[in-house]
N, C-alpha and C. Protein backbone atom coordinates (compact mmCIF):
# COMPACT_ATOMS: atom_id res chain seq x y z
N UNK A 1 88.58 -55.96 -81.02
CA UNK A 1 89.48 -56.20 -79.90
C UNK A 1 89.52 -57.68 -79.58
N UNK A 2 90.85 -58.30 -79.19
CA UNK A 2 90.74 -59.35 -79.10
C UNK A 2 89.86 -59.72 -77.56
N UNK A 3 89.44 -61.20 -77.54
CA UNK A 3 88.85 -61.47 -76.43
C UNK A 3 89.14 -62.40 -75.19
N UNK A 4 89.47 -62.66 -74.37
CA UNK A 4 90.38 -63.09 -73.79
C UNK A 4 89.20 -64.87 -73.57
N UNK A 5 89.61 -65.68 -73.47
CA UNK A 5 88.96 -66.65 -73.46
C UNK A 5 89.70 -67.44 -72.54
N UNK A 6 88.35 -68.31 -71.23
CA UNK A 6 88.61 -69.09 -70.20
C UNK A 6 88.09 -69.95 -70.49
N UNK A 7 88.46 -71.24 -70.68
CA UNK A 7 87.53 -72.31 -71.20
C UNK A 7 86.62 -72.96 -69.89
N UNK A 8 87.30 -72.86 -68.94
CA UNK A 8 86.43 -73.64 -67.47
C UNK A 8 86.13 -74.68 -67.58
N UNK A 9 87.08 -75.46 -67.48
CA UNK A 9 86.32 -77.35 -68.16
C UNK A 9 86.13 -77.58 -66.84
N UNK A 10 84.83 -78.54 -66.96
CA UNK A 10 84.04 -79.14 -66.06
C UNK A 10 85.64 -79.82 -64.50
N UNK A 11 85.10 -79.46 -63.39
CA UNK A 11 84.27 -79.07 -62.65
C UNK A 11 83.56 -77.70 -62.43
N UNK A 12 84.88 -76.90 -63.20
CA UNK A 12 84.47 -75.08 -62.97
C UNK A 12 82.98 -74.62 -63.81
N UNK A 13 82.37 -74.19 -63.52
CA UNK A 13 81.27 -73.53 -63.86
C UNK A 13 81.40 -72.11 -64.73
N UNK A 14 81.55 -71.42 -65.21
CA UNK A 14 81.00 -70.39 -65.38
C UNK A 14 79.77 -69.41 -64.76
N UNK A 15 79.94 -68.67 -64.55
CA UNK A 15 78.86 -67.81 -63.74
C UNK A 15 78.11 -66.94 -65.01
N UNK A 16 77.21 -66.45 -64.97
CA UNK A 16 76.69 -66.09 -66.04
C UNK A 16 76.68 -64.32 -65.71
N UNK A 17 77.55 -63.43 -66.61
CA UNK A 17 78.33 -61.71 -65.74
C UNK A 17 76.61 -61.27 -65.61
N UNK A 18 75.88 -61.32 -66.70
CA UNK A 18 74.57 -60.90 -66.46
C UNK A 18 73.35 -61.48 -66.38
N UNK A 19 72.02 -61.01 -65.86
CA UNK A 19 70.98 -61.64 -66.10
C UNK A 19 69.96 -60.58 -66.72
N UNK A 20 69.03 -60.93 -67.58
CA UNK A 20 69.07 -61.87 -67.63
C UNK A 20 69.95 -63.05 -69.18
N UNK A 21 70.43 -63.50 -69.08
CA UNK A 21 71.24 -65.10 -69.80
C UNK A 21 70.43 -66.08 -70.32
N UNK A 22 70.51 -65.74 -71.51
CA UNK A 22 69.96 -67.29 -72.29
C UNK A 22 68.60 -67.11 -71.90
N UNK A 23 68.19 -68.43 -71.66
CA UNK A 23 66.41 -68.49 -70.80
C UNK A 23 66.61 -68.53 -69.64
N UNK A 24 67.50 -67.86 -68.75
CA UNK A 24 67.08 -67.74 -67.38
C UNK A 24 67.34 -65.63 -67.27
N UNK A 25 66.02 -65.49 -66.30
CA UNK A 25 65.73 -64.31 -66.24
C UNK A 25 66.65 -63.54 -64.74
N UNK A 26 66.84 -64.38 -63.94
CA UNK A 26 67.57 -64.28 -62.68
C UNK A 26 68.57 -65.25 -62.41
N UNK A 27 69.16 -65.08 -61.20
CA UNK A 27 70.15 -65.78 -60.93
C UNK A 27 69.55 -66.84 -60.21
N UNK A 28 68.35 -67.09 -59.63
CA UNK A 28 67.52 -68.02 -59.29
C UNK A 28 67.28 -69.00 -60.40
N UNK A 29 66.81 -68.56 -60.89
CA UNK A 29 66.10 -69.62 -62.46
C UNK A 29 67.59 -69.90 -62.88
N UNK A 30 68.82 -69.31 -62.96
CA UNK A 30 70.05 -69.54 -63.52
C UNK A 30 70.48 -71.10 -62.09
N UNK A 31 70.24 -70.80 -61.28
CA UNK A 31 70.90 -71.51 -60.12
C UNK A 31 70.00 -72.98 -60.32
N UNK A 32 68.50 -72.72 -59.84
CA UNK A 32 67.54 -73.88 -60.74
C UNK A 32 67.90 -74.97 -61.30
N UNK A 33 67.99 -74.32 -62.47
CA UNK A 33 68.74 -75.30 -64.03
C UNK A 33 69.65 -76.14 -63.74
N UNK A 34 70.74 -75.40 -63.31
CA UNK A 34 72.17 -75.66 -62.80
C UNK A 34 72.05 -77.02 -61.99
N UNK A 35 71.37 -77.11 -60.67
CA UNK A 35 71.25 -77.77 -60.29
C UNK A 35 70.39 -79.13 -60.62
N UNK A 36 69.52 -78.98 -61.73
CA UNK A 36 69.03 -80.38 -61.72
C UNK A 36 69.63 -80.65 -62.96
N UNK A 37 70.59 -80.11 -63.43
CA UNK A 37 71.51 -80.95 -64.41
C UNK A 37 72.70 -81.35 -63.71
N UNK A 38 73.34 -80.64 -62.62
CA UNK A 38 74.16 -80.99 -61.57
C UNK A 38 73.53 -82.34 -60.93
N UNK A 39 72.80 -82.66 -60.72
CA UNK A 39 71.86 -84.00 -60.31
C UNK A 39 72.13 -85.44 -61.07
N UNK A 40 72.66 -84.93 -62.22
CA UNK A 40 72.72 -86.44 -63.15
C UNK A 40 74.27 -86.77 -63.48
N UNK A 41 74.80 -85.69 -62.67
CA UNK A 41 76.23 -86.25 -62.20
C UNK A 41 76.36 -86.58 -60.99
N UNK A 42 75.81 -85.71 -59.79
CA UNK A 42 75.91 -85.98 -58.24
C UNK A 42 75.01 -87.03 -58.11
N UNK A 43 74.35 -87.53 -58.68
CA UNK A 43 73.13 -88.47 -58.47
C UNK A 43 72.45 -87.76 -57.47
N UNK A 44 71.61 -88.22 -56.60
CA UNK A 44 70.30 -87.54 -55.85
C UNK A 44 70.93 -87.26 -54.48
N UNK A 45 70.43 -85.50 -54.53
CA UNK A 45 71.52 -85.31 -52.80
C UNK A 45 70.93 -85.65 -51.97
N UNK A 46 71.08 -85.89 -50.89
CA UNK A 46 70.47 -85.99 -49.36
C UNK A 46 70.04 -84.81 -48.98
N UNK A 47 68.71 -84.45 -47.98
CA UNK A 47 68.73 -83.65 -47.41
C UNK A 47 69.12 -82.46 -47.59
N UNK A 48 68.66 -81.51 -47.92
CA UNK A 48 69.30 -80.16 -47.74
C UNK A 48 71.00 -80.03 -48.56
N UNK A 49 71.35 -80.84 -49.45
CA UNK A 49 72.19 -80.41 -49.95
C UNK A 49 72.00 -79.56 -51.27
N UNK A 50 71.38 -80.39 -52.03
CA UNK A 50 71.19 -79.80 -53.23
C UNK A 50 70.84 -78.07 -52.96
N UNK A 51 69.87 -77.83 -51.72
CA UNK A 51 69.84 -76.35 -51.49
C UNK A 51 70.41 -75.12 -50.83
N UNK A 52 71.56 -76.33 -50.42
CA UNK A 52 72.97 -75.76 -49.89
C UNK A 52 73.62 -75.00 -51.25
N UNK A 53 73.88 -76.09 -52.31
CA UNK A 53 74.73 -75.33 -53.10
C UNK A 53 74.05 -74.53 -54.18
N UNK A 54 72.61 -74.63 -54.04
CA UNK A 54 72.10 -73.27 -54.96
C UNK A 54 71.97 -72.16 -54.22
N UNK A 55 71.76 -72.01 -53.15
CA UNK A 55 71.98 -71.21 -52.11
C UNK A 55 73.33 -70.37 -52.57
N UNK A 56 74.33 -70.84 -52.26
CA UNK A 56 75.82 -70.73 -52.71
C UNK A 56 75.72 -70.26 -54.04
N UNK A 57 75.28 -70.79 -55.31
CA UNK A 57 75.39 -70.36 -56.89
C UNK A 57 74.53 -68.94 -56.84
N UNK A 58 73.37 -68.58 -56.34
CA UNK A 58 72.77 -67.58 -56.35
C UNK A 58 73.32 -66.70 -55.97
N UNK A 59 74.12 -66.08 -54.23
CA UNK A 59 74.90 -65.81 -53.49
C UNK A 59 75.77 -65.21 -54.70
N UNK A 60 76.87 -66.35 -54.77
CA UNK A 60 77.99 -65.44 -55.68
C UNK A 60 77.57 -65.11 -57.34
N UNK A 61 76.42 -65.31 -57.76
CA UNK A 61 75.99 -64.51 -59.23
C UNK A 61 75.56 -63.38 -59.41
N UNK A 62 74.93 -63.17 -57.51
CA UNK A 62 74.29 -61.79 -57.63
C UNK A 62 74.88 -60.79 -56.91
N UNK A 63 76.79 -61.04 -56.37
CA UNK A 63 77.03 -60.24 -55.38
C UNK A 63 78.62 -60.27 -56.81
N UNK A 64 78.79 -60.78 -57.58
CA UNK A 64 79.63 -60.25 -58.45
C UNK A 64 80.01 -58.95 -58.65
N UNK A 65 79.27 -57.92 -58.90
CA UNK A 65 79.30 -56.70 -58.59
C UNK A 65 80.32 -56.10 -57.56
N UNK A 66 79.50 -56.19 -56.59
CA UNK A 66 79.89 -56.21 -55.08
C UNK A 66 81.61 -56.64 -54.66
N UNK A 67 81.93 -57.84 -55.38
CA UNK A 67 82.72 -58.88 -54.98
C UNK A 67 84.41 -57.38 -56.27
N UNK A 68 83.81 -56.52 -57.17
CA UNK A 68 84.33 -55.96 -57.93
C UNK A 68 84.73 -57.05 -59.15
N UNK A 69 84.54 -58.04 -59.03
CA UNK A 69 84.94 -59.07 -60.68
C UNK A 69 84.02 -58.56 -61.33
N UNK A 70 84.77 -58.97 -63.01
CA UNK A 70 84.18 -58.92 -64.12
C UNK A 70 83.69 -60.18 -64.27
N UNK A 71 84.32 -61.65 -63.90
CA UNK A 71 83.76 -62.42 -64.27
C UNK A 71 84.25 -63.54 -62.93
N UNK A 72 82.76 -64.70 -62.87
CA UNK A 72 83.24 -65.72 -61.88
C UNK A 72 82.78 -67.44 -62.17
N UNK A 73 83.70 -67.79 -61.16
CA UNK A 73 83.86 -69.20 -62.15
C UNK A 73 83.67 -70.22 -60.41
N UNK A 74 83.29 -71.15 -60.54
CA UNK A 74 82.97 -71.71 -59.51
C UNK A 74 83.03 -73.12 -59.81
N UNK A 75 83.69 -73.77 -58.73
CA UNK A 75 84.24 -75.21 -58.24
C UNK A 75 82.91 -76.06 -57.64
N UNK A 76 82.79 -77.53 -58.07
CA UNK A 76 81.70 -77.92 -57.78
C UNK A 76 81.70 -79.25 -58.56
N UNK A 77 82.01 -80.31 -57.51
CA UNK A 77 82.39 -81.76 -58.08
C UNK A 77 81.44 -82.64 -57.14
N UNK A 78 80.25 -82.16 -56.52
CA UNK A 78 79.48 -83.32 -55.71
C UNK A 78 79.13 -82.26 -54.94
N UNK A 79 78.09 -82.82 -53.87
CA UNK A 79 77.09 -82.60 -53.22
C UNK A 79 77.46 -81.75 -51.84
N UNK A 80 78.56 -82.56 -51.42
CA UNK A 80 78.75 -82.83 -50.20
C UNK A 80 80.15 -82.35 -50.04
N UNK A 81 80.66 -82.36 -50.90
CA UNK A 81 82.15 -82.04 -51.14
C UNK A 81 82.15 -80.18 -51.04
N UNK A 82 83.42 -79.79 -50.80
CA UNK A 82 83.87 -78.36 -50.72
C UNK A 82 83.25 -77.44 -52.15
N UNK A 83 82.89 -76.92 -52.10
CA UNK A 83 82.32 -75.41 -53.38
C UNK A 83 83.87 -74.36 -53.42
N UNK A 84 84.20 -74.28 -54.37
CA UNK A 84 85.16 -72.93 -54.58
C UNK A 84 84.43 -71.97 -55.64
N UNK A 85 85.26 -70.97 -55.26
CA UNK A 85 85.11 -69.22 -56.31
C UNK A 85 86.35 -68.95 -56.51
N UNK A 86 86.35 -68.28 -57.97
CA UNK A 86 87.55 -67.76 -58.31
C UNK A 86 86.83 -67.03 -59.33
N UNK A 87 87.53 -65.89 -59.19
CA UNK A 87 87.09 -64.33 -59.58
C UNK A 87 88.28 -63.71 -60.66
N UNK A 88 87.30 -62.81 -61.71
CA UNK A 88 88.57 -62.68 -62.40
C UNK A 88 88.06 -60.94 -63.06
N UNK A 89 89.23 -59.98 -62.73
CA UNK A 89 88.90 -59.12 -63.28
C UNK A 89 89.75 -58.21 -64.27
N UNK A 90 89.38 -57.45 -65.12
CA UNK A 90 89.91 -57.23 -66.05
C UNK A 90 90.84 -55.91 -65.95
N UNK A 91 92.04 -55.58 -66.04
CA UNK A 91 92.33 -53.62 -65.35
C UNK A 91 93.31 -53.54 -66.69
N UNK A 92 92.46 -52.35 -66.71
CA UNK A 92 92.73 -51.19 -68.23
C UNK A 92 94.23 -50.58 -67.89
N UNK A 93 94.86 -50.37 -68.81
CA UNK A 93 95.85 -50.27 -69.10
C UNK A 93 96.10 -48.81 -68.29
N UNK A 94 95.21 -47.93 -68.42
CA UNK A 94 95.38 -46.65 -67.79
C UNK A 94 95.55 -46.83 -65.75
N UNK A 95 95.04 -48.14 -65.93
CA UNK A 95 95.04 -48.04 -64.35
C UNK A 95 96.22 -48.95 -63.71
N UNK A 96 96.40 -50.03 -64.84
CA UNK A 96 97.87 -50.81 -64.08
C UNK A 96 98.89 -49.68 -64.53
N UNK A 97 98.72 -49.14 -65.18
CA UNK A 97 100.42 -47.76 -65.41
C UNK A 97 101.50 -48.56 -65.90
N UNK A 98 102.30 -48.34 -65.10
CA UNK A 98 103.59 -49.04 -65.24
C UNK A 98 104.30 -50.08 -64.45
N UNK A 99 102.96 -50.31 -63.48
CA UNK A 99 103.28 -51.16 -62.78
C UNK A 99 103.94 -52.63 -63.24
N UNK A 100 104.33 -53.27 -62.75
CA UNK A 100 105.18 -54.80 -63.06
C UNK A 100 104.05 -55.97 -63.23
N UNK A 101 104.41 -56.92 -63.71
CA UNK A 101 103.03 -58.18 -63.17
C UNK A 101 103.31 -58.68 -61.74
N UNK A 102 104.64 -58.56 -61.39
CA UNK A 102 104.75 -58.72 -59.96
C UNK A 102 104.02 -57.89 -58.67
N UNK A 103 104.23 -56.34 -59.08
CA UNK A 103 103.56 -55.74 -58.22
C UNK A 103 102.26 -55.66 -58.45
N UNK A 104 101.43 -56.09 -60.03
CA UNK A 104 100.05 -56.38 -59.40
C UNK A 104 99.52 -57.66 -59.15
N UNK A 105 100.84 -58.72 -58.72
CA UNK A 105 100.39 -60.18 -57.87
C UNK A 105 100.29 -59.82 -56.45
N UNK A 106 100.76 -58.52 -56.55
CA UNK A 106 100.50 -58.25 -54.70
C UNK A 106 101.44 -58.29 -54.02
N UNK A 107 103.10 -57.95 -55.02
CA UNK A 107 104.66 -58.03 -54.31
C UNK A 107 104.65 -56.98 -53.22
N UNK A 108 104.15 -56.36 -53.76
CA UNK A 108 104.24 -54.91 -52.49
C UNK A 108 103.11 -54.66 -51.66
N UNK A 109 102.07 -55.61 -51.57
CA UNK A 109 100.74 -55.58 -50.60
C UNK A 109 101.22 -55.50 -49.30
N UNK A 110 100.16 -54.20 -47.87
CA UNK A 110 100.90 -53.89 -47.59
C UNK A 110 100.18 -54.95 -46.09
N UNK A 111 99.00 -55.30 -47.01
CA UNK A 111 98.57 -56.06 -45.83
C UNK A 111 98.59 -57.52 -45.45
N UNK A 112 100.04 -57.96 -46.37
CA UNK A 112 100.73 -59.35 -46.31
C UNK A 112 101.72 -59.35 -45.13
N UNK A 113 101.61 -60.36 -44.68
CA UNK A 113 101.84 -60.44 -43.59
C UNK A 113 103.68 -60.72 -43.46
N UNK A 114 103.50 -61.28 -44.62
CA UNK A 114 105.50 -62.17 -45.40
C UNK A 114 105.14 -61.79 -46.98
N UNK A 115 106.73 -61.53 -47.39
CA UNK A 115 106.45 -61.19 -48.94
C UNK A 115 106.01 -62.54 -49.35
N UNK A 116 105.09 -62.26 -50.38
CA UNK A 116 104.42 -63.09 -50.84
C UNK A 116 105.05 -64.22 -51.96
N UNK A 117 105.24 -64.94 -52.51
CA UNK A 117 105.78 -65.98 -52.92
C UNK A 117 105.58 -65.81 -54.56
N UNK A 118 106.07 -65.46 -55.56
CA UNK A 118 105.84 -65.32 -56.68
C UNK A 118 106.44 -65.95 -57.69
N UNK A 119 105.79 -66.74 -58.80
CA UNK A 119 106.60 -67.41 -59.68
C UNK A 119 105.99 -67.46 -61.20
N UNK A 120 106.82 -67.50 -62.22
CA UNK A 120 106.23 -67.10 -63.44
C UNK A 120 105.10 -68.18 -63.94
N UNK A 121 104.18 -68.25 -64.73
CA UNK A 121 103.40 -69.13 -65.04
C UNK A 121 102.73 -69.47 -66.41
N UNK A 122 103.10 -70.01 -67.05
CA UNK A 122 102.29 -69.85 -68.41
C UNK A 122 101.41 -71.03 -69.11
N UNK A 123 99.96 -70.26 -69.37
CA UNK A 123 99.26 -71.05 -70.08
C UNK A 123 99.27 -72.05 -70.81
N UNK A 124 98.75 -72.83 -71.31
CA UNK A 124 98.37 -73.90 -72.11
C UNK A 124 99.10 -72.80 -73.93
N UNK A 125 98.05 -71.99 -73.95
CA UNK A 125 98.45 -71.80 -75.06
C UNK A 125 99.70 -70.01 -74.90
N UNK A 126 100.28 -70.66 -73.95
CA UNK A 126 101.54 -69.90 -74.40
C UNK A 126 101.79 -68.45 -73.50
N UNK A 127 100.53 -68.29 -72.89
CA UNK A 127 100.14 -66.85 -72.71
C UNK A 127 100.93 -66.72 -71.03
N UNK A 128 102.04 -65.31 -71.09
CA UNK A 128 103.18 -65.91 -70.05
C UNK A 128 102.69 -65.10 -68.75
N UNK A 129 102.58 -65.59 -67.49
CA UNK A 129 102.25 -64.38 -66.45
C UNK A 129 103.00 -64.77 -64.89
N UNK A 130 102.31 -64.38 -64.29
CA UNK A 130 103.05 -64.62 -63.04
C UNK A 130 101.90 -65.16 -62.27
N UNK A 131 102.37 -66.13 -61.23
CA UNK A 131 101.23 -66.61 -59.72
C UNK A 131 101.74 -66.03 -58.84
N UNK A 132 101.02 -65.78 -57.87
CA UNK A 132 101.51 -65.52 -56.49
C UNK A 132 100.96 -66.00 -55.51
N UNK A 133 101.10 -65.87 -53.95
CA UNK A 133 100.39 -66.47 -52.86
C UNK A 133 100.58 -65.50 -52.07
N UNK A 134 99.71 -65.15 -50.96
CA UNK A 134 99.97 -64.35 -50.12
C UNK A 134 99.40 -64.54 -48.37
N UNK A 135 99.33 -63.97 -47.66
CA UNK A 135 98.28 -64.00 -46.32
C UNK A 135 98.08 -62.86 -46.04
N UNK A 136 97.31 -62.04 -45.96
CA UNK A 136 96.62 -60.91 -45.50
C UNK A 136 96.47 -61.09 -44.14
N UNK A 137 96.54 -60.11 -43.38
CA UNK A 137 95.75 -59.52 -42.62
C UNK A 137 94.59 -57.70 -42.42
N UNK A 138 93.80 -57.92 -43.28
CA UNK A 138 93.13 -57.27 -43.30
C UNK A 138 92.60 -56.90 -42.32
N UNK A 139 92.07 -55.78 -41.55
CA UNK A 139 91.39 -55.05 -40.75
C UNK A 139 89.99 -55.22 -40.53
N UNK A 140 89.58 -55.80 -39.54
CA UNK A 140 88.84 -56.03 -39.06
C UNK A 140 88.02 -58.13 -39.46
N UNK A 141 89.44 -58.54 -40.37
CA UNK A 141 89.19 -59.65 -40.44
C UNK A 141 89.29 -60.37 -39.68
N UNK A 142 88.34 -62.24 -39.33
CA UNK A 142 88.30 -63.13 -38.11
C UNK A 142 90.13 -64.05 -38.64
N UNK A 143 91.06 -63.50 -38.37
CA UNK A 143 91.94 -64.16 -38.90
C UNK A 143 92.33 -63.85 -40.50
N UNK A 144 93.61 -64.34 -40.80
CA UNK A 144 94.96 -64.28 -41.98
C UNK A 144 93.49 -64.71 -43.17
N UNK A 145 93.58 -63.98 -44.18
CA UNK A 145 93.12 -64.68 -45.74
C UNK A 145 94.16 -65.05 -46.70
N UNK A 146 93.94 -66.47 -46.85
CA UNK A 146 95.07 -66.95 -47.71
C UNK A 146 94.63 -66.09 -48.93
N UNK A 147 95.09 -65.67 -50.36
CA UNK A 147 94.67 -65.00 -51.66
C UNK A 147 95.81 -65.91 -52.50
N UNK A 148 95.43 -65.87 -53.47
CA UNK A 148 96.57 -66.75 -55.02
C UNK A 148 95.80 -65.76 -56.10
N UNK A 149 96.81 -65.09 -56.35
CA UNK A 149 96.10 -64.55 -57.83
C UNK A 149 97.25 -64.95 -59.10
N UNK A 150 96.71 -64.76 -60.62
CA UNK A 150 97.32 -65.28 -61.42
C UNK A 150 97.60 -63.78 -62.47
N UNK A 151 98.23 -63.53 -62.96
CA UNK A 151 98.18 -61.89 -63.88
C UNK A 151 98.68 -62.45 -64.69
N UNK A 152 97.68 -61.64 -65.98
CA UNK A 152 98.65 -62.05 -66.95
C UNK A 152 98.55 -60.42 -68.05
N UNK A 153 99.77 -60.18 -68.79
CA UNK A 153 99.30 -58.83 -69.35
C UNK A 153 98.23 -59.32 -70.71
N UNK A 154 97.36 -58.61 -71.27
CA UNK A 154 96.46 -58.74 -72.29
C UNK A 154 96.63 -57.54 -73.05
N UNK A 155 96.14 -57.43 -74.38
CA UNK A 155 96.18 -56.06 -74.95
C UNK A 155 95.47 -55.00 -74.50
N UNK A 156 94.41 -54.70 -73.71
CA UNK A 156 93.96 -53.48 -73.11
C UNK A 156 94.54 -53.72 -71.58
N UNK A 157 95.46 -54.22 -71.09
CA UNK A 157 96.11 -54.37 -70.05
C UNK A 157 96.49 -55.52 -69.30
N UNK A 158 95.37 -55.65 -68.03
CA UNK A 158 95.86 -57.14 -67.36
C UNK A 158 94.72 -57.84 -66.99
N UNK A 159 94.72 -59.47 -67.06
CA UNK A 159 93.60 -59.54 -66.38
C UNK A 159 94.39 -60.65 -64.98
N UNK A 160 93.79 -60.42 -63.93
CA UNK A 160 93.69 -61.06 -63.04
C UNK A 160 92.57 -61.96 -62.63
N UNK A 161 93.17 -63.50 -62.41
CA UNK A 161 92.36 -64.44 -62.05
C UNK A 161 92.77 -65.13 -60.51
N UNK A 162 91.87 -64.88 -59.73
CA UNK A 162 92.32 -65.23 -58.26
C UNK A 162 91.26 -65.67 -57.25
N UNK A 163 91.45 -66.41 -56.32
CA UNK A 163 90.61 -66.54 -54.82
C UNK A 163 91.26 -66.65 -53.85
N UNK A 164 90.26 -66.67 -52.88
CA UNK A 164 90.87 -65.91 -51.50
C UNK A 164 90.11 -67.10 -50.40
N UNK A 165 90.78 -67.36 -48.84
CA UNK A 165 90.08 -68.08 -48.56
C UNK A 165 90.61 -67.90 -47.07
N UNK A 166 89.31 -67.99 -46.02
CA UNK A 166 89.98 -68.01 -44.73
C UNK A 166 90.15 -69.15 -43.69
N UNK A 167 89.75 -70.20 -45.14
CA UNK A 167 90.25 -71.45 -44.32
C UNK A 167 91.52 -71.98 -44.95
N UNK A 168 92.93 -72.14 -44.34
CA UNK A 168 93.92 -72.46 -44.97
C UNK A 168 93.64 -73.72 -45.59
N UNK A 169 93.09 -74.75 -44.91
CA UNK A 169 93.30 -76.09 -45.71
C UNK A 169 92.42 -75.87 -46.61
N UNK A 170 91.27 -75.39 -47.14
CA UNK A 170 90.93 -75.13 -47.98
C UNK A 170 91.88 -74.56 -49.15
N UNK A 171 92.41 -73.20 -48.72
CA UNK A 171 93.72 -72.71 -49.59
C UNK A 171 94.06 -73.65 -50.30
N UNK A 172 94.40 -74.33 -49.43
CA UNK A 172 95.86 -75.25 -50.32
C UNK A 172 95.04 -76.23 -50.86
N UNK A 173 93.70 -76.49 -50.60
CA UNK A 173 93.23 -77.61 -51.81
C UNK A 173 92.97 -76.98 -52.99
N UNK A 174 92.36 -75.14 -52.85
CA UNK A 174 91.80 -74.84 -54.12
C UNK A 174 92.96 -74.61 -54.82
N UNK A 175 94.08 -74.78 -54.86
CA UNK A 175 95.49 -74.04 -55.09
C UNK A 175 95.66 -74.87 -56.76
N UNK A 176 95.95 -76.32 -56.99
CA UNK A 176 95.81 -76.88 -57.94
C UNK A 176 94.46 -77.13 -58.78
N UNK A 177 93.40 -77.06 -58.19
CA UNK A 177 92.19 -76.58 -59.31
C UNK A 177 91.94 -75.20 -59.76
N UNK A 178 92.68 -74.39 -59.22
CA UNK A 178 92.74 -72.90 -59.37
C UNK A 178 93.80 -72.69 -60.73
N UNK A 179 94.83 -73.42 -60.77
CA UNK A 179 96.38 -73.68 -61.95
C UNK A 179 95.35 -74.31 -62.72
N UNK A 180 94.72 -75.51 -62.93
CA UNK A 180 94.37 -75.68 -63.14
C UNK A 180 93.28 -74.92 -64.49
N UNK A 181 92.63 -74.32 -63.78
CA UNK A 181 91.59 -72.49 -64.38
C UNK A 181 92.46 -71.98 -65.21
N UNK A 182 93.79 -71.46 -64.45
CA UNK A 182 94.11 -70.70 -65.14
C UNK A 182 95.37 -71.20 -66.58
N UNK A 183 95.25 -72.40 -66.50
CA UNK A 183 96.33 -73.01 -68.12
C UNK A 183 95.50 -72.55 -68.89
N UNK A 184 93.75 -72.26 -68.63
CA UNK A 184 92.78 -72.46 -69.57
C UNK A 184 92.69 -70.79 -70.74
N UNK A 185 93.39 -70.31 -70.20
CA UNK A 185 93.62 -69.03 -70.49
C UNK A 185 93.97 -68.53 -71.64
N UNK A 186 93.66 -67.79 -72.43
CA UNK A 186 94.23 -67.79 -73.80
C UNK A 186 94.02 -66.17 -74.55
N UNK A 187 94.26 -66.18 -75.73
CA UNK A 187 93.54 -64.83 -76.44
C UNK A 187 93.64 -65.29 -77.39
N UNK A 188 92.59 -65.00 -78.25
CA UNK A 188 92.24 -65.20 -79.66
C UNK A 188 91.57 -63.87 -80.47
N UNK A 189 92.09 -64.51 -81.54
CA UNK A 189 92.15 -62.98 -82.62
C UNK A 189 90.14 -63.08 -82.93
N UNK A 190 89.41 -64.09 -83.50
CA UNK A 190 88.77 -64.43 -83.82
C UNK A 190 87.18 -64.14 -82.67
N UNK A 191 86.12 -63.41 -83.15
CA UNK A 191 85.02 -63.05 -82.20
C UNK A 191 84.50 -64.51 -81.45
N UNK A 192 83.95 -64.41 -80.37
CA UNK A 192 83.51 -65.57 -79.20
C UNK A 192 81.48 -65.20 -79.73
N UNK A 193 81.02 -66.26 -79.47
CA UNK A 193 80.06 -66.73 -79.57
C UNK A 193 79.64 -65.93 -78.23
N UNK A 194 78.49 -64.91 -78.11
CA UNK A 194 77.62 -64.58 -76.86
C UNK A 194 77.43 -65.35 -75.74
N UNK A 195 77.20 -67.01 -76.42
CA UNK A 195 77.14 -67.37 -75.51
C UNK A 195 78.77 -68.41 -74.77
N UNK A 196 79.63 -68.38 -75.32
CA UNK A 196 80.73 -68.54 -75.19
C UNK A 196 81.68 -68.47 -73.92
N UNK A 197 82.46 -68.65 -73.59
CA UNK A 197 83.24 -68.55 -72.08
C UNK A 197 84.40 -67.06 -72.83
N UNK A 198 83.62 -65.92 -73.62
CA UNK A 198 84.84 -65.04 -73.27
C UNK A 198 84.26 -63.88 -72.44
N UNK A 199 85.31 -63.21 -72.40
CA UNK A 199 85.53 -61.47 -71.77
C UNK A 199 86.20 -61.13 -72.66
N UNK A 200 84.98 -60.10 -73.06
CA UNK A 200 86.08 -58.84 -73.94
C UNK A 200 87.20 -57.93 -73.16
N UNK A 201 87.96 -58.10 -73.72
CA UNK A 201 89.52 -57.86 -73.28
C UNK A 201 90.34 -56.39 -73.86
């Protein structure tokens, strides 16, 4: 089966779907690492940062599950600066049906507040899908969640790559490092290396 491949060029991270990965046994020892090689780009944090954002890397490696992604990718250019997530999951052909790529950008979501804004989008290497934007109001949320998801169809169906955020200005900054993620998008006929940036698809 082909495998769908995200390349995540640096700032995005890769999240590692399981542990234990390579030589780290947890998402701790995974977060660890991370950070004191993150160190010789951020140079030396101040205070309580550096354990701000492993705090944060641990958090979303071990609540993936939870969060329902197959796979997560995370924003992270300095110390001090904003952290993003963007989540990406994979839906089998039996479960998108016949649905459109529009209606699974969330054209017909019922907890958007305005139809949502949709426009076609295609990868780097060709691969054609749709973006969207939306605002939720979800039930029992502190306020509107901005969401941007990206669909694209794949041979066992669709995968969706998206984040969500309930700070608007945030939104709109992760909005172009998020396009960004997703040009990176591709499928290839050819098997991915274990340790590799794919999802079997």
């Amino acid at each position: 089966m082909s495998p769908v491949v995200i390349e995540h060029n640096a700032p995005w991270i890769g999240i590692p779907e399981t542990f234990p990965y390579l030589d780290w046994a947890n998402a701790d020892e995974w977060a660890d690492a991370l950070v004191a090689e993150l160190a010789g780009s951020f140079g030396e944090p101040e205070a309580g940062e550096s354990a701000a954002l492993r705090e944060f890397l641990v958090t979303v490696a071990e609540s993936r599950e939870q969060r329902g992604a197959d796979r997560g990718y995370i924003w992270a250019d300095g110390w001090s600066t904003d952290s993003y997530l963007a989540d990406v999951t994979m839906i089998p052909a039996a479960l998108s049906g016949q649905l459109t790529l529009d209606q699974l950008a969330g054209s017909e979501d019922p907890l958007a507040v305005e139809a949502p804004v949709i426009e076609p989008f295609v990868t780097d290497a060709g691969l054609e899908g749709v973006v969207s934007a939306r605002y939720l109001n979800e039930p029992g949320a502190d306020g509107l969640i901005a969401r941007a998801d990206y669909v694209f169809p794949i041979p066992s169906g669709h995968l969706r790559l998206y984040t969500a955020q309930f700070d608007l200005v945030r939104f709109e900054k992760v909005l172009p490092k998020l396009a960004d993620l997703a040009t990176t998008i591709s499928i290839v006929d050819a098997p991915v290396a274990a340790d590799g940036p794919a999802i079997s698809a």
